[in-house]
N, C-alpha and C. Protein backbone atom coordinates (compact mmCIF):
# COMPACT_ATOMS: atom_id res chain seq x y z
N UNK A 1 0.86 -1.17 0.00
CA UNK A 1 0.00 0.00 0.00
C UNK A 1 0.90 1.23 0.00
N UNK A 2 0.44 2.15 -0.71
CA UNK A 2 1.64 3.32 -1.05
C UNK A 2 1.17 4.16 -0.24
N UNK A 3 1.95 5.81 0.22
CA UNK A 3 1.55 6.58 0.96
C UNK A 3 0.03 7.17 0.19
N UNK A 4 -0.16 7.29 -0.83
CA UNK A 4 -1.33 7.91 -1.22
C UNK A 4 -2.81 7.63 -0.92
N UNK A 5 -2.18 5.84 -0.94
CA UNK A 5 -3.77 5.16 -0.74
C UNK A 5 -3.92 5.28 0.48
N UNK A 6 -3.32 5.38 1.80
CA UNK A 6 -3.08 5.37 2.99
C UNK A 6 -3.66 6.88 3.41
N UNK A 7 -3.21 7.77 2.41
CA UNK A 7 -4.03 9.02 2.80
C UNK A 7 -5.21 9.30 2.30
N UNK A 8 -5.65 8.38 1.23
CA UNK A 8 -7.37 8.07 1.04
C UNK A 8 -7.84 7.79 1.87
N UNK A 9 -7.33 6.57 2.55
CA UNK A 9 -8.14 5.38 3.13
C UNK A 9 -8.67 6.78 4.52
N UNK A 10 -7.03 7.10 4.87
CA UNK A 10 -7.46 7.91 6.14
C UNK A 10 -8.17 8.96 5.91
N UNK A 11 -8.48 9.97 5.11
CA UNK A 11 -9.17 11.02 4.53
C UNK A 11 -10.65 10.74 4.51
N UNK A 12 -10.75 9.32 3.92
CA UNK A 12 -11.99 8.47 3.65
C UNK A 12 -12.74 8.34 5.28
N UNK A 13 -11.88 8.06 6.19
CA UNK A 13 -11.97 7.80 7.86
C UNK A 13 -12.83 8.43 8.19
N UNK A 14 -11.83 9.66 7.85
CA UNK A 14 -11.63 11.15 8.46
C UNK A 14 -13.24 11.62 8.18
N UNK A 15 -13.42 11.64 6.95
CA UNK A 15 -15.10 11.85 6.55
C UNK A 15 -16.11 11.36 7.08
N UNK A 16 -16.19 9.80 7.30
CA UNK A 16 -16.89 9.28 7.74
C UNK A 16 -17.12 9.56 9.47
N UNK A 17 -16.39 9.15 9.98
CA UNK A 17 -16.09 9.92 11.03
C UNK A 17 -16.86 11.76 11.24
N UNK A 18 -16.39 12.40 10.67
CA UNK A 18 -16.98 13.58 10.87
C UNK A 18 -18.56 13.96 10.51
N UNK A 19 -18.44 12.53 9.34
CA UNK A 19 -19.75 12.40 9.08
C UNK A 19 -21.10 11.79 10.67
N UNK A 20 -20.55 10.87 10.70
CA UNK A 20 -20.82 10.35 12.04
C UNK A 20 -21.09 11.23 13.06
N UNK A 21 -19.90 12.03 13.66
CA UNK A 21 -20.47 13.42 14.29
C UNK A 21 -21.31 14.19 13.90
N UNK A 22 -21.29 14.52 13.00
CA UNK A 22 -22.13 15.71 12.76
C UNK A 22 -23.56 15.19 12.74
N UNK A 23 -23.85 13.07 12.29
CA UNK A 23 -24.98 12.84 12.20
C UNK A 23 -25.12 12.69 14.10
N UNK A 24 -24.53 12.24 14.43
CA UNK A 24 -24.98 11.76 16.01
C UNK A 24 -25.32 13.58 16.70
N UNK A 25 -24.13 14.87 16.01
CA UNK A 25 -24.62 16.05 17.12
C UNK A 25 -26.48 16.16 16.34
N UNK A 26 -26.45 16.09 14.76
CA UNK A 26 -27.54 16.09 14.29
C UNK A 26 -29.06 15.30 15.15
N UNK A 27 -28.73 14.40 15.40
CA UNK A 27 -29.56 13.54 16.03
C UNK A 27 -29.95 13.94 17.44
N UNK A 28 -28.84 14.74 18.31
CA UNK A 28 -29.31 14.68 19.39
C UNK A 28 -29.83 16.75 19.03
N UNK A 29 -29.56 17.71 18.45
CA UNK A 29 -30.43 18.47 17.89
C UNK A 29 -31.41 18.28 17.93
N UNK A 30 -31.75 16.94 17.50
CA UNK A 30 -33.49 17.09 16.63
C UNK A 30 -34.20 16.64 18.21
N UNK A 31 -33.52 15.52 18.58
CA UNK A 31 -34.09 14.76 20.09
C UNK A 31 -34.37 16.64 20.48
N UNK A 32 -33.48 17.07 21.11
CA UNK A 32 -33.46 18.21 21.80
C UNK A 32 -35.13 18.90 21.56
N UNK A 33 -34.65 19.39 20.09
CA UNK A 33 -35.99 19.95 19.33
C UNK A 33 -37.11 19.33 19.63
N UNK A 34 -37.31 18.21 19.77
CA UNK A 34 -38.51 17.37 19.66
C UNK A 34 -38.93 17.83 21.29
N UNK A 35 -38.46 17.41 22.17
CA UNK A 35 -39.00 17.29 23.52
C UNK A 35 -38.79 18.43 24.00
N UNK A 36 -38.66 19.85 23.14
CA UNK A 36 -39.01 21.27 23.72
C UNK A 36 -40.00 21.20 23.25
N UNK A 37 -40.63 20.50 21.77
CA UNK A 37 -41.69 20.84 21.30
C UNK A 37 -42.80 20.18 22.14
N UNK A 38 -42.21 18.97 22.33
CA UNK A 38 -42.96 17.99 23.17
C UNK A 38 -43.44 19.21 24.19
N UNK A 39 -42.86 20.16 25.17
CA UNK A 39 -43.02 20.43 26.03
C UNK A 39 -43.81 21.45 25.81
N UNK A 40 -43.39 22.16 24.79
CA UNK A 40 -44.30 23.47 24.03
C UNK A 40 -45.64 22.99 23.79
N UNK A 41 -46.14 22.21 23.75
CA UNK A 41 -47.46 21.51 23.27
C UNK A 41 -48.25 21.21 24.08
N UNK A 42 -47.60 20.69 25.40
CA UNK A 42 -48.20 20.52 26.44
C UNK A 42 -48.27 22.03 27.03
N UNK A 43 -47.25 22.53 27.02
CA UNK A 43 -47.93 24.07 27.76
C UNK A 43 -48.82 24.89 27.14
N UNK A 44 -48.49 24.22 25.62
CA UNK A 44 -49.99 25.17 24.83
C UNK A 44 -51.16 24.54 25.71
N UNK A 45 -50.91 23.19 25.62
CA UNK A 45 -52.41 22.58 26.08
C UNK A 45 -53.03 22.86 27.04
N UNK A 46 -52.24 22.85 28.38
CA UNK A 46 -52.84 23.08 29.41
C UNK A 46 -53.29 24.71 29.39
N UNK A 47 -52.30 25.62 28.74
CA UNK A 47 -52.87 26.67 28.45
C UNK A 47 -54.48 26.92 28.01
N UNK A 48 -54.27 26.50 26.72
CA UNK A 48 -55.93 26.15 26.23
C UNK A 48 -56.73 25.62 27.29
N UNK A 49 -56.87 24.49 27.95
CA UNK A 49 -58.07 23.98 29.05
C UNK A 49 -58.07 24.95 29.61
N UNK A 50 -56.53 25.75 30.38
CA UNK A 50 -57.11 26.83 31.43
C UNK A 50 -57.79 27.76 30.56
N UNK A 51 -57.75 28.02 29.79
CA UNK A 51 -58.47 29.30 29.06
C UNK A 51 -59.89 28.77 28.98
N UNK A 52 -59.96 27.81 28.54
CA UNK A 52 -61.40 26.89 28.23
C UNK A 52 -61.94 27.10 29.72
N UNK A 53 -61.27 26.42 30.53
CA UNK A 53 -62.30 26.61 31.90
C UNK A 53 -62.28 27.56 32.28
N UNK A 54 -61.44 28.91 31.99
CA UNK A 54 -61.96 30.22 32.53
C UNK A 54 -63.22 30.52 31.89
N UNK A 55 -63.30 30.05 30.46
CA UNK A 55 -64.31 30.65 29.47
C UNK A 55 -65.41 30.19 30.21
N UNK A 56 -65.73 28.99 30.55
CA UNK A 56 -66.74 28.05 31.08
C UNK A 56 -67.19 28.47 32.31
N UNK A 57 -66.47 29.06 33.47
CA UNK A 57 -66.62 29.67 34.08
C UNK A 57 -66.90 31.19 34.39
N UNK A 58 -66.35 31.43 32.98
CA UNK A 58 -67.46 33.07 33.58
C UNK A 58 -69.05 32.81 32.54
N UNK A 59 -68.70 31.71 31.53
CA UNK A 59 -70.24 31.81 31.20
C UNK A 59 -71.18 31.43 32.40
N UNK A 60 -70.48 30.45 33.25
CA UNK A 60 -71.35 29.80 33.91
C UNK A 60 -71.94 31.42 35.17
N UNK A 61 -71.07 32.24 35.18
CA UNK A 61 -71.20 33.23 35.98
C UNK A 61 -72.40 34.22 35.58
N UNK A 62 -72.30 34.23 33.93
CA UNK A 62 -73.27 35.03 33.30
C UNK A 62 -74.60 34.24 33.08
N UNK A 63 -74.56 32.97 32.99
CA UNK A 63 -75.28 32.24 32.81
C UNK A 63 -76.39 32.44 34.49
N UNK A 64 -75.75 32.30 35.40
CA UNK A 64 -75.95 32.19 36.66
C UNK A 64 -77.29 34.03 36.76
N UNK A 65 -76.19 35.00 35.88
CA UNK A 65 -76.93 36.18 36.53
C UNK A 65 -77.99 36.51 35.56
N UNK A 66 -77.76 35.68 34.29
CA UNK A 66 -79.11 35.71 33.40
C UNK A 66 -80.50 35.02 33.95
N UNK A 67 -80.29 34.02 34.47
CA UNK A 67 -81.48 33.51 35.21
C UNK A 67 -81.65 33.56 36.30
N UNK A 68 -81.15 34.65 37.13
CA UNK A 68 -81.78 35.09 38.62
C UNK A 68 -82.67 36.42 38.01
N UNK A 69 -82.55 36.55 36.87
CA UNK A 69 -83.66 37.66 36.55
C UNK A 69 -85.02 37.43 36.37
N UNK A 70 -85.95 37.39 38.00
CA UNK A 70 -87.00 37.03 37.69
C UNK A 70 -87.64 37.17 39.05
N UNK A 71 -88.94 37.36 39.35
CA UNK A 71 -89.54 37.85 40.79
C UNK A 71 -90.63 36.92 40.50
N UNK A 72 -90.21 36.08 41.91
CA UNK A 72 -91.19 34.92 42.65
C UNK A 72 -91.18 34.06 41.41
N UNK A 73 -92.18 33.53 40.49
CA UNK A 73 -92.05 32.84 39.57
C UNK A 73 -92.07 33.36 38.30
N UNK A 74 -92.28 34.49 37.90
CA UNK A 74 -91.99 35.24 36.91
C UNK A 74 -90.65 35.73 36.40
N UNK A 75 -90.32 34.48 35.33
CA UNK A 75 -89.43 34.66 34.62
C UNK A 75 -88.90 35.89 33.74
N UNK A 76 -88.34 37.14 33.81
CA UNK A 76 -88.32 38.12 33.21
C UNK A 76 -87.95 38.02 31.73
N UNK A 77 -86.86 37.02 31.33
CA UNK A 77 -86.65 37.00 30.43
C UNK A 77 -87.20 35.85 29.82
N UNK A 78 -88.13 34.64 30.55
CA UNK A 78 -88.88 33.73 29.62
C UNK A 78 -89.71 33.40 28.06
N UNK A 79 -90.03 34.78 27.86
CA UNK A 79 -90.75 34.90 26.61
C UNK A 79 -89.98 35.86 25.70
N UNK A 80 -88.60 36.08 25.85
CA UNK A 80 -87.95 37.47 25.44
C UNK A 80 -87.67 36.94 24.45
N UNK A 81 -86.95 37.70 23.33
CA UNK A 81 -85.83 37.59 22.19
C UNK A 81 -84.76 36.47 22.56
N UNK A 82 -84.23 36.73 23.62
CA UNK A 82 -83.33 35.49 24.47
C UNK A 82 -83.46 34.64 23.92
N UNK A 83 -84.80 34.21 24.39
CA UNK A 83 -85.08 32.58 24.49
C UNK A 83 -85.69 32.06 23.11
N UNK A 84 -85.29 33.03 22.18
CA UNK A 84 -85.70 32.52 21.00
C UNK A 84 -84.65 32.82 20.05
N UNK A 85 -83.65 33.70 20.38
CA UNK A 85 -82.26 33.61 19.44
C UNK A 85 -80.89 33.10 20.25
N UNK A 86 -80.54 31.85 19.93
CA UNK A 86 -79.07 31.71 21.11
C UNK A 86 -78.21 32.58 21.21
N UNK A 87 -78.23 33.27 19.84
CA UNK A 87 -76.83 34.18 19.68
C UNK A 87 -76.81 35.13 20.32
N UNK A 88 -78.21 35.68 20.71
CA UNK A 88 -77.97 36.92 21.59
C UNK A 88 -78.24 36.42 22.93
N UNK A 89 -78.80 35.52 23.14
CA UNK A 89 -79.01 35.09 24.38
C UNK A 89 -76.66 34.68 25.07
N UNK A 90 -76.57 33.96 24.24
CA UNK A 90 -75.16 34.02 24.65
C UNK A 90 -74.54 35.49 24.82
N UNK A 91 -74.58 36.47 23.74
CA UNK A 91 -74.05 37.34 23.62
C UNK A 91 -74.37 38.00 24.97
N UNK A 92 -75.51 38.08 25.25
CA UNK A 92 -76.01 38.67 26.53
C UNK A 92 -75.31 38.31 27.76
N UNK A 93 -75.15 36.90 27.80
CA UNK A 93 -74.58 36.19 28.93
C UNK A 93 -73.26 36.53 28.86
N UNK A 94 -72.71 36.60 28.13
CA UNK A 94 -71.14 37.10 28.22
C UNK A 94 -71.08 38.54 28.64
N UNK A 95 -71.99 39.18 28.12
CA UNK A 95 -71.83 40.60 28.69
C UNK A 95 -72.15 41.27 29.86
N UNK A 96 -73.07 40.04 30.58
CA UNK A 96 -73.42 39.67 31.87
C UNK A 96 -71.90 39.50 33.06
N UNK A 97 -71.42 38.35 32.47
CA UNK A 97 -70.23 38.07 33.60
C UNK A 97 -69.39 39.20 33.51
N UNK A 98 -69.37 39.68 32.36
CA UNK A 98 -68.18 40.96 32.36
C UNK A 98 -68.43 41.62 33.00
N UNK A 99 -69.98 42.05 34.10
CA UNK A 99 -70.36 43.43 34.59
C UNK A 99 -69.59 43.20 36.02
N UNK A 100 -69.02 44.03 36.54
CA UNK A 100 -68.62 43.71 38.38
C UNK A 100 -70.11 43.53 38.92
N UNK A 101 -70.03 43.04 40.30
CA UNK A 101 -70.90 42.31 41.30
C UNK A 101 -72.13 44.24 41.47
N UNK A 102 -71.42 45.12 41.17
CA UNK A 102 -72.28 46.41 41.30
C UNK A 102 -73.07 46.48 40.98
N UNK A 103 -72.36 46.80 39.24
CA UNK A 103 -73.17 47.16 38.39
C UNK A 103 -74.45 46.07 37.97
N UNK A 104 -73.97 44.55 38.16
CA UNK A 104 -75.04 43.72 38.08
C UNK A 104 -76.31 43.89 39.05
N UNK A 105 -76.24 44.05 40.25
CA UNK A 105 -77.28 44.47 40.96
C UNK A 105 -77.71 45.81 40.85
N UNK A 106 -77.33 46.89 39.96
CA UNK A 106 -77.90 48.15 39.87
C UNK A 106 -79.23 47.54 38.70
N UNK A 107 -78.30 46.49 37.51
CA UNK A 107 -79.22 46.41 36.37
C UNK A 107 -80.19 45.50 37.36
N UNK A 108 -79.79 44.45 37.80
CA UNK A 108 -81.26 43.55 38.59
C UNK A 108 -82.12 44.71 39.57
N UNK A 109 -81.57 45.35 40.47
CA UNK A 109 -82.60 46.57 40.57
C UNK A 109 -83.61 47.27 39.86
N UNK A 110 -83.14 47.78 38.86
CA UNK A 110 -83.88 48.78 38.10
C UNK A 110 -84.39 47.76 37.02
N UNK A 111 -84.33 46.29 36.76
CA UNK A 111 -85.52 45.31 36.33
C UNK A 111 -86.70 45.20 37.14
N UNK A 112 -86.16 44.83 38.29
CA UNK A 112 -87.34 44.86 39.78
C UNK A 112 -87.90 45.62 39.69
N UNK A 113 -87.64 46.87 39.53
CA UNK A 113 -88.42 47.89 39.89
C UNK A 113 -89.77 48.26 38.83
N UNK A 114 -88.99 47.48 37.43
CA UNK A 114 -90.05 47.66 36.61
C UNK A 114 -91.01 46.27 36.27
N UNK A 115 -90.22 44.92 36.89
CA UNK A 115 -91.02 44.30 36.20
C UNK A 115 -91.53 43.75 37.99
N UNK A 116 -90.99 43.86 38.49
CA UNK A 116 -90.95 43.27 39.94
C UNK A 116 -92.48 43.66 40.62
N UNK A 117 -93.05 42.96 41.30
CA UNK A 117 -94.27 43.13 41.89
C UNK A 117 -94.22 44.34 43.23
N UNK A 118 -94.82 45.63 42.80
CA UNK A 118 -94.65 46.61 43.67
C UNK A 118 -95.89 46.50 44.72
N UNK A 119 -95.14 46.94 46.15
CA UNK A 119 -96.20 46.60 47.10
C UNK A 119 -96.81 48.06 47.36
N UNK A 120 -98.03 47.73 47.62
CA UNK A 120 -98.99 48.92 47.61
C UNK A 120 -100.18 48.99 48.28
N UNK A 121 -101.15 50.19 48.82
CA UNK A 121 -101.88 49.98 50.12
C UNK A 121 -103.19 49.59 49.49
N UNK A 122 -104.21 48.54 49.43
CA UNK A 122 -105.48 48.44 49.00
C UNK A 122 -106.17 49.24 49.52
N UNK A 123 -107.35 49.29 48.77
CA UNK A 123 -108.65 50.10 49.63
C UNK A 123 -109.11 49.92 50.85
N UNK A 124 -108.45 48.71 51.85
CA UNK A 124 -108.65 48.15 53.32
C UNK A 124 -107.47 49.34 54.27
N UNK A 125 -106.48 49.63 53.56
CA UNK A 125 -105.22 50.19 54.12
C UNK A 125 -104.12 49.08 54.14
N UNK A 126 -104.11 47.91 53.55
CA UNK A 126 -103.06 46.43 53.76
C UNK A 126 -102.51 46.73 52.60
N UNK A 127 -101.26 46.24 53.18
CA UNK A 127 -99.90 46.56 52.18
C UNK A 127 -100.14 45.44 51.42
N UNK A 128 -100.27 45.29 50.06
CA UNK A 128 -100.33 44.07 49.10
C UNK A 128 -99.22 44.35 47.80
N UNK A 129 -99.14 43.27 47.16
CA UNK A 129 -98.53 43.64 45.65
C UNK A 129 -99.44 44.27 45.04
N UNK A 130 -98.84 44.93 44.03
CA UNK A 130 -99.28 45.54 43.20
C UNK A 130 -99.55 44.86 41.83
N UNK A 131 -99.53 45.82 40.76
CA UNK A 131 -99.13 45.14 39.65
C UNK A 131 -97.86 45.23 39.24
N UNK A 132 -97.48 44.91 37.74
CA UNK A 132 -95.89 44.71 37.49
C UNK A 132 -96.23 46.20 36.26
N UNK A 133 -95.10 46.83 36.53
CA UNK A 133 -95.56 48.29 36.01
C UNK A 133 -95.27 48.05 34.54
N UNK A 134 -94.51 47.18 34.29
CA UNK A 134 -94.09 46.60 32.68
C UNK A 134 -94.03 45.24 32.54
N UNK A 135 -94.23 45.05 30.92
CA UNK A 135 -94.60 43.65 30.99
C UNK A 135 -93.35 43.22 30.25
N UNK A 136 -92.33 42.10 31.03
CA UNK A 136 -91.36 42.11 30.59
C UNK A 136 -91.22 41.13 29.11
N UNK A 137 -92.09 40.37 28.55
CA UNK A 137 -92.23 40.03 27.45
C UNK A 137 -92.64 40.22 26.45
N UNK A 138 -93.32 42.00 26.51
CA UNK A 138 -93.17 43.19 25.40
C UNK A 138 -92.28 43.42 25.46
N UNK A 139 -91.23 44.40 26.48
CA UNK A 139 -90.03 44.68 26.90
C UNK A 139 -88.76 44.43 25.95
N UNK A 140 -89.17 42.91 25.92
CA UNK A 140 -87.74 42.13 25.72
C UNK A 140 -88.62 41.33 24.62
N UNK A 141 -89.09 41.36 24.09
CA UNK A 141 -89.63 40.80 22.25
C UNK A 141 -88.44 40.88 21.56
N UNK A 142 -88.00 41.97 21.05
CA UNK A 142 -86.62 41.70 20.35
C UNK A 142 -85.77 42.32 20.56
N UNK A 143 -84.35 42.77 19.95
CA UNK A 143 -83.35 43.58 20.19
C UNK A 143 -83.79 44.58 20.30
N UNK A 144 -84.67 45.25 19.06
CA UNK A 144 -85.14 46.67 19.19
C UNK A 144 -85.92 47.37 20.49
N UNK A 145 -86.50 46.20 20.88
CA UNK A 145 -87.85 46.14 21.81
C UNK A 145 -86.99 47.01 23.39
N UNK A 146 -86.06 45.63 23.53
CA UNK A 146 -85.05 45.44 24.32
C UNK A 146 -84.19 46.97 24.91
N UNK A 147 -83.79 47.64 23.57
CA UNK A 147 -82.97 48.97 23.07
C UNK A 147 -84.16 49.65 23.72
N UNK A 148 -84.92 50.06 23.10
CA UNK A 148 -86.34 50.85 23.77
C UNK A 148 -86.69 51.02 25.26
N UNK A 149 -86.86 49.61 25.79
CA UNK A 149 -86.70 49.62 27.00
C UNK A 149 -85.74 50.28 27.92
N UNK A 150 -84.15 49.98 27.42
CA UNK A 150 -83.39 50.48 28.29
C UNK A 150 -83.26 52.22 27.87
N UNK A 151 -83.41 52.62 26.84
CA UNK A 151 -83.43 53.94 26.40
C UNK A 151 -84.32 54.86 27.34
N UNK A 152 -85.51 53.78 27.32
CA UNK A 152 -86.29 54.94 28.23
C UNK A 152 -86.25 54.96 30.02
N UNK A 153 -85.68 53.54 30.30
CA UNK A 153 -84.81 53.82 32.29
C UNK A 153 -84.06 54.95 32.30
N UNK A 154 -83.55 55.10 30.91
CA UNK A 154 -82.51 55.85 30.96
C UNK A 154 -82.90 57.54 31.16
N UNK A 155 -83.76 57.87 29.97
CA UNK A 155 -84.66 59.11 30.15
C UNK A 155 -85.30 58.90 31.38
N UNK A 156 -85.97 58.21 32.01
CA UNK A 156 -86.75 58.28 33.32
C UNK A 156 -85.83 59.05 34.34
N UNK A 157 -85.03 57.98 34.29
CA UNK A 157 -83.40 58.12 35.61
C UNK A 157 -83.01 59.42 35.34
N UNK A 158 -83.20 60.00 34.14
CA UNK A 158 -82.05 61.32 33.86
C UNK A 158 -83.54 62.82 34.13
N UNK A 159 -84.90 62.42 34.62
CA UNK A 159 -85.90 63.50 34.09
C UNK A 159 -86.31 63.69 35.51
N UNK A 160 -85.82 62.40 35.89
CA UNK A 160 -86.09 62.36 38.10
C UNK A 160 -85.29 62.46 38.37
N UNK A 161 -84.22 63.09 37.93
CA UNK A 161 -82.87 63.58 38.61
C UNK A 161 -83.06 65.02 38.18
N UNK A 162 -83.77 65.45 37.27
CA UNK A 162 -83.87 66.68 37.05
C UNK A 162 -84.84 67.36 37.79
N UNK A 163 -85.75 66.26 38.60
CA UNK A 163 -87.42 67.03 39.22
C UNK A 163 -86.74 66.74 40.56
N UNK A 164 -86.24 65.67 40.78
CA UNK A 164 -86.18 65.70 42.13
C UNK A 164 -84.77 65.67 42.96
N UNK A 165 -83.88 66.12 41.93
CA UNK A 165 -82.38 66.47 42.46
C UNK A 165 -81.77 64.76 42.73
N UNK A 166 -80.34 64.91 42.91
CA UNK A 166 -79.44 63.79 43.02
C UNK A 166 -78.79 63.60 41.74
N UNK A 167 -77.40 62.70 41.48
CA UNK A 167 -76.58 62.59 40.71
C UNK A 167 -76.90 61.68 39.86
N UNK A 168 -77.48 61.55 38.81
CA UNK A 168 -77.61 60.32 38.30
C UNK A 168 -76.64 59.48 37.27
N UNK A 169 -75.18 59.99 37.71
CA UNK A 169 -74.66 59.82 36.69
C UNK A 169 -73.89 58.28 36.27
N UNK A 170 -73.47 57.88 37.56
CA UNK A 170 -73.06 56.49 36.87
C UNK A 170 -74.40 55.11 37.11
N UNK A 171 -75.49 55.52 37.17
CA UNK A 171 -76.23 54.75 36.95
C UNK A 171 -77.16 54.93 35.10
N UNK A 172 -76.73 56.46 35.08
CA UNK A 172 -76.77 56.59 33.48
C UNK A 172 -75.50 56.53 32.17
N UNK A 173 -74.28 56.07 32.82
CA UNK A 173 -73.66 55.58 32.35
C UNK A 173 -73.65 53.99 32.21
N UNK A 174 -73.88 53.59 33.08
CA UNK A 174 -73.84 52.16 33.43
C UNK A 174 -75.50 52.10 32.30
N UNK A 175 -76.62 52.25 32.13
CA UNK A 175 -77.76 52.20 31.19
C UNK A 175 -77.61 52.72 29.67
N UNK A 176 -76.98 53.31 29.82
CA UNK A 176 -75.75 53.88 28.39
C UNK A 176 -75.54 52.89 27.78
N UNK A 177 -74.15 51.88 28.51
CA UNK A 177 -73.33 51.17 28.40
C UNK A 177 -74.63 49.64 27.99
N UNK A 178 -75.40 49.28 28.63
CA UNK A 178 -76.24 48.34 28.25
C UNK A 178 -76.94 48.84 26.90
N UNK A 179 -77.65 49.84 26.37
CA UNK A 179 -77.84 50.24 25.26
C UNK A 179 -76.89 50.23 23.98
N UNK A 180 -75.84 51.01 24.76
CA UNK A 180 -74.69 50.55 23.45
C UNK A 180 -74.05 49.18 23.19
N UNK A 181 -74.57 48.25 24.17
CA UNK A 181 -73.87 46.69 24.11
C UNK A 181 -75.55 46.23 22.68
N UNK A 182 -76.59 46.79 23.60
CA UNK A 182 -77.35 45.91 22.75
C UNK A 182 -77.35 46.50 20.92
N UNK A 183 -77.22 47.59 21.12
CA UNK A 183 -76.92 48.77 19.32
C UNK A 183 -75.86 48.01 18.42
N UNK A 184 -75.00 47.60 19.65
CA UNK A 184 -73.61 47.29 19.05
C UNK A 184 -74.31 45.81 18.58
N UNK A 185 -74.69 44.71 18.99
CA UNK A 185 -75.25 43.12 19.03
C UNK A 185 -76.49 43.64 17.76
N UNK A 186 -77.54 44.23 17.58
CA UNK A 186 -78.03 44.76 16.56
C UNK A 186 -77.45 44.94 15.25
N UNK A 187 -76.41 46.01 15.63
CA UNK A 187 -75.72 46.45 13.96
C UNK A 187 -74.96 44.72 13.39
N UNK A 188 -74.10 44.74 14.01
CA UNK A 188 -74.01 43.20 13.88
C UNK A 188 -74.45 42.34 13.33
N UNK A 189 -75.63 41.89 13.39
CA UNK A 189 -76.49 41.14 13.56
C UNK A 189 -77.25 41.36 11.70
N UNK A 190 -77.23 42.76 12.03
CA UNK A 190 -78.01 43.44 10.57
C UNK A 190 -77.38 43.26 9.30
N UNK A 191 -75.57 43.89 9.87
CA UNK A 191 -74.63 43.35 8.68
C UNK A 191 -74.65 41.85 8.58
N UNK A 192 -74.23 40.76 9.30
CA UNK A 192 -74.76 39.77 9.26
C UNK A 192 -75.84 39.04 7.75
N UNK A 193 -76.92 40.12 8.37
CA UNK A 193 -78.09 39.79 7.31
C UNK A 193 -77.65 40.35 5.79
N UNK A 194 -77.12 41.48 6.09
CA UNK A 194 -76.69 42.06 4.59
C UNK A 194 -75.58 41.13 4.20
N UNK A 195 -74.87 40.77 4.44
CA UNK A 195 -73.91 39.38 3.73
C UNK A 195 -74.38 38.28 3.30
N UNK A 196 -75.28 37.48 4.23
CA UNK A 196 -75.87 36.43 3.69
C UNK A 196 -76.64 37.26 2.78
N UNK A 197 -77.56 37.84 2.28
CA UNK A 197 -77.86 38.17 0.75
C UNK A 197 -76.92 39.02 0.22
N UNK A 198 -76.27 39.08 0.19
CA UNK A 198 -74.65 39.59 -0.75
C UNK A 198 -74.59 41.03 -0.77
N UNK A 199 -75.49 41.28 -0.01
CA UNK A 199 -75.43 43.28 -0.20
C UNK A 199 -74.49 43.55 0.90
N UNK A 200 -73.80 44.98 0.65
CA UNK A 200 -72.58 45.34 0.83
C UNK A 200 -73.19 46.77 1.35
């Protein structure tokens, strides 16, 4: 064997060899890669469930404050738009859990007050119920119905603050804010309709 072939053979080694390294650092690269991804996947995941059960949980929150709306057995929202479109009935419920523990009992207040059985003195002098000063399944017939309704708590709240003094202001912000949720779920809703028949 002459020096030349000897520096093939070893050159030839030499390659293989480096080949070898570079496949074995290659190999443990990819291992590496794999079980960050491995790990990345799982933290997406559990990410996602927690997000999922937060989601689940504040529906269940809105869900919770959509159906305490109702005096003795009168369902306020039983015959509404609600219960006959899911989409706003969800939409509603989400916009429900978003309200703080306040503002939710200002809006269940000022439902009571209108749909809620007011007590009042009969012709004997005995404190009894009254009637329900609104009927909450005109009220709440549809979005528009709905809009109407809160438009006019709103003028009420803002015309008895003008006759009979007091601030009415973040309870007419807060009735604002429910009007512009339902305007906003409306327009929506309308474009919506203008797409499915192709108008623009």
């Amino acid at each position: 064997m002459n020096i030349s072939e000897i520096e093939q053979k070893y050159a030839s080694y030499q390659t293989q060899s480096n080949n070898s390294t570079v496949k074995t650092q290659s190999n443990e690269d990819f291992s590496s890669a794999l079980e960050n991804f491995k790990s990345y996947k799982a933290e997406e995941s559990t990410k996602t469930d927690s997000k999922e059960e937060e989601y689940d949980e504040k529906y269940q929150l809105g869900l919770q404050r959509y159906n305490a709306f109702q005096g003795e057995d009168n369902k306020w929202l039983g015959n509404s738009v609600f219960e006959k479109d899911q989409d706003a009935k969800n939409e509603f419920i989400n916009y429900l859990s978003d309200l703080s523990v306040e503002d939710y009992m200002l809006i269940s207040d000022n439902l009571n007050t209108s749909f809620g059985g007011q007590l009042m003195e009969d012709e004997n002098g005995n404190i009894v119920s009254g009637r329900y000063e609104k009927d909450p399944s005109k009220e709440f017939y549809s979005v528009g119905s709905t809009i109407n309704y809160f438009e006019n708590e709103l003028n009420d709240l803002i015309e008895g603050a003008r006759k009979f003094g007091g601030d009415p202001t973040y309870m007419a912000n807060l009735l604002t804010d429910v009007v512009n949720f339902f305007k906003d779920y409306q327009s929506k809703e309308q474009e919506n309709q203008y797409q499915a028949l192709g108008i623009k």
